[in-house]
Protein backbone atom coordinates (compact mmCIF):
# COMPACT_ATOMS: atom_id res chain seq x y z
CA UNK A 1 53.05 -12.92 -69.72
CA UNK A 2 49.64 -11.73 -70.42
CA UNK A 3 48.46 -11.58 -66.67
CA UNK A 4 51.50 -9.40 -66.10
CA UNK A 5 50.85 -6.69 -68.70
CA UNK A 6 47.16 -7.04 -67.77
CA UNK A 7 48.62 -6.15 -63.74
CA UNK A 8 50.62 -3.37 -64.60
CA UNK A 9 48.07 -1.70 -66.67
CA UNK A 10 45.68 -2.37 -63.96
CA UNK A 11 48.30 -1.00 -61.41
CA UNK A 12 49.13 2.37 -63.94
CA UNK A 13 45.37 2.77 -64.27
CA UNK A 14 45.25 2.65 -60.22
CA UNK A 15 43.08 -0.31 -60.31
CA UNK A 16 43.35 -3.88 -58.50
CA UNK A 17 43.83 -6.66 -60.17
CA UNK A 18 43.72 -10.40 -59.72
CA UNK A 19 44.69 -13.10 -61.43
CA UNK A 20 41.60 -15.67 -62.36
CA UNK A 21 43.50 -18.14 -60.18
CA UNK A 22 43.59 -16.21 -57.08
CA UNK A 23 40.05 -14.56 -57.92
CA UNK A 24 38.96 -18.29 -57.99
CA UNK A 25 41.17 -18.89 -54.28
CA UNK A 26 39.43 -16.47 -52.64
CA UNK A 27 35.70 -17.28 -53.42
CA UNK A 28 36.58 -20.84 -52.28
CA UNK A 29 37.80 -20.15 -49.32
CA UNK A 30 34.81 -17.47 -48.28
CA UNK A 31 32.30 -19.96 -49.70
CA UNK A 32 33.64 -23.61 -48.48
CA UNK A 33 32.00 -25.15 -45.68
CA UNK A 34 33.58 -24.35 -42.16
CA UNK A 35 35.95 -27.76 -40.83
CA UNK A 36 34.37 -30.20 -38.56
CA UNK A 37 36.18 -32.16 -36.14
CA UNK A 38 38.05 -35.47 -37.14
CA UNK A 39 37.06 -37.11 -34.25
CA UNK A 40 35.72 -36.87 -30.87
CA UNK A 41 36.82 -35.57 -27.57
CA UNK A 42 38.78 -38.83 -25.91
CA UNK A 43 37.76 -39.20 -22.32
CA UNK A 44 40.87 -37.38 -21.06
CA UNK A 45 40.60 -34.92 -23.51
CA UNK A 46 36.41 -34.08 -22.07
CA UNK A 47 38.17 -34.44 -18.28
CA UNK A 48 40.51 -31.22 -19.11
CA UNK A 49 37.67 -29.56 -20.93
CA UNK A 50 35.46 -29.83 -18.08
CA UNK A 51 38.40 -28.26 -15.57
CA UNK A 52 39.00 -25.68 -18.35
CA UNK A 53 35.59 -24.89 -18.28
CA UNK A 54 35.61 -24.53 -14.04
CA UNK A 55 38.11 -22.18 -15.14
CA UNK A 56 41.52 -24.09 -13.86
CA UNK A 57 44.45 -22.91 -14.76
CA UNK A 58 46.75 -26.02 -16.50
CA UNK A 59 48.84 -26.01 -13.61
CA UNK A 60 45.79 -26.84 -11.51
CA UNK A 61 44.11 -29.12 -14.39
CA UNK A 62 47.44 -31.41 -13.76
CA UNK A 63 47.99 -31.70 -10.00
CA UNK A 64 43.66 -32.58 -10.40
CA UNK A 65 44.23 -35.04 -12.51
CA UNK A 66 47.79 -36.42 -11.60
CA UNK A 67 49.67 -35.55 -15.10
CA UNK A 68 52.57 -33.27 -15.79
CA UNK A 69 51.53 -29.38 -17.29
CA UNK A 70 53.04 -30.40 -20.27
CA UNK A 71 50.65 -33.13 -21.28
CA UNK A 72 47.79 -30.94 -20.21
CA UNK A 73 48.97 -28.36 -22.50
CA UNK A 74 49.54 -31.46 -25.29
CA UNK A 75 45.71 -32.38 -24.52
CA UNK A 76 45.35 -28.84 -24.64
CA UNK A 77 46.48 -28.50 -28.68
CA UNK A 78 44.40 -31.05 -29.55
CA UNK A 79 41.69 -30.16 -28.19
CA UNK A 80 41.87 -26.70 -29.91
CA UNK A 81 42.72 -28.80 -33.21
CA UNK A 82 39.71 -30.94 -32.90
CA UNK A 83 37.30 -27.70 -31.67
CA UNK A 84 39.08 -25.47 -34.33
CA UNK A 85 39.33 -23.14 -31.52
CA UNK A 86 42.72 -20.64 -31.08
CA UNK A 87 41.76 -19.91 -27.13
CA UNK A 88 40.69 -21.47 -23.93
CA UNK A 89 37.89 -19.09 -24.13
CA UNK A 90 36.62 -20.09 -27.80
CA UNK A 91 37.11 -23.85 -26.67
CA UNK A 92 35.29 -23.71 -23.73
CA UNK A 93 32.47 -21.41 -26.06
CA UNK A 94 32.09 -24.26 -28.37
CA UNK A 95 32.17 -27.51 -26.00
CA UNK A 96 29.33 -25.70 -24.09
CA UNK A 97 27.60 -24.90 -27.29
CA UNK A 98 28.04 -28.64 -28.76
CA UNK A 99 26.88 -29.48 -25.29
CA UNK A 100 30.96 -31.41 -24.60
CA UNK A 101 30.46 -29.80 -20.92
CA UNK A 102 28.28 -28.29 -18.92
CA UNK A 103 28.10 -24.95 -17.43
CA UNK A 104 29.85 -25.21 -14.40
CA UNK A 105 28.14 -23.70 -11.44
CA UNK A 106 30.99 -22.03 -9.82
CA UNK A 107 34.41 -21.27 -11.02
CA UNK A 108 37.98 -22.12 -8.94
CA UNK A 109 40.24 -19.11 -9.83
């Protein structure tokens, strides 16, 4: 009850306020360690990187490769879990930067 009155006097006063729990939330989160990947890229997993990184579209990635779209796009998600990457972009950004692929010389658009 005493972090409520404490918020609406806060609030009255025009002032923020936190509670000590969330105060403590927040510093965690800005000062923890960034994630690192459970495990490594499985050999598949490198093979669509690499066509990601030519710039293949998944469409193209699975007629290469001789799978269905929708297991490149599976491979796809876990790659971006394992990465912690959101887009093909930032993927391909941090498998060239861990050194997963190399820069391709050409693209295939």
């Amino acid at each position: 009850m005493t972090e409520i009155a404490a918020a609406i006097r806060a609030a009255a006063a025009g002032r923020r306020w936190l509670s000590p729990q969330a105060t403590e939330a927040i510093i965690h989160a800005k000062t923890a360690p960034p994630p690192t990947p459970d495990t490594e890229l499985t050999t598949r997993e490198l093979e669509i990187m690499t066509l990601m990184a030519k710039g293949l579209k998944n469409p193209q990635i699975a007629e290469t490769i001789h799978i269905s779209v929708s297991t490149v796009k599976f491979h796809i998600g876990v790659i971006f879990k394992k990465l912690g990457a959101q887009t093909r972009t930032e993927a391909v950004m941090i498998a060239l930067e861990k050194g997963l692929v190399e820069r391709p010389d050409n693209t295939t658009r």
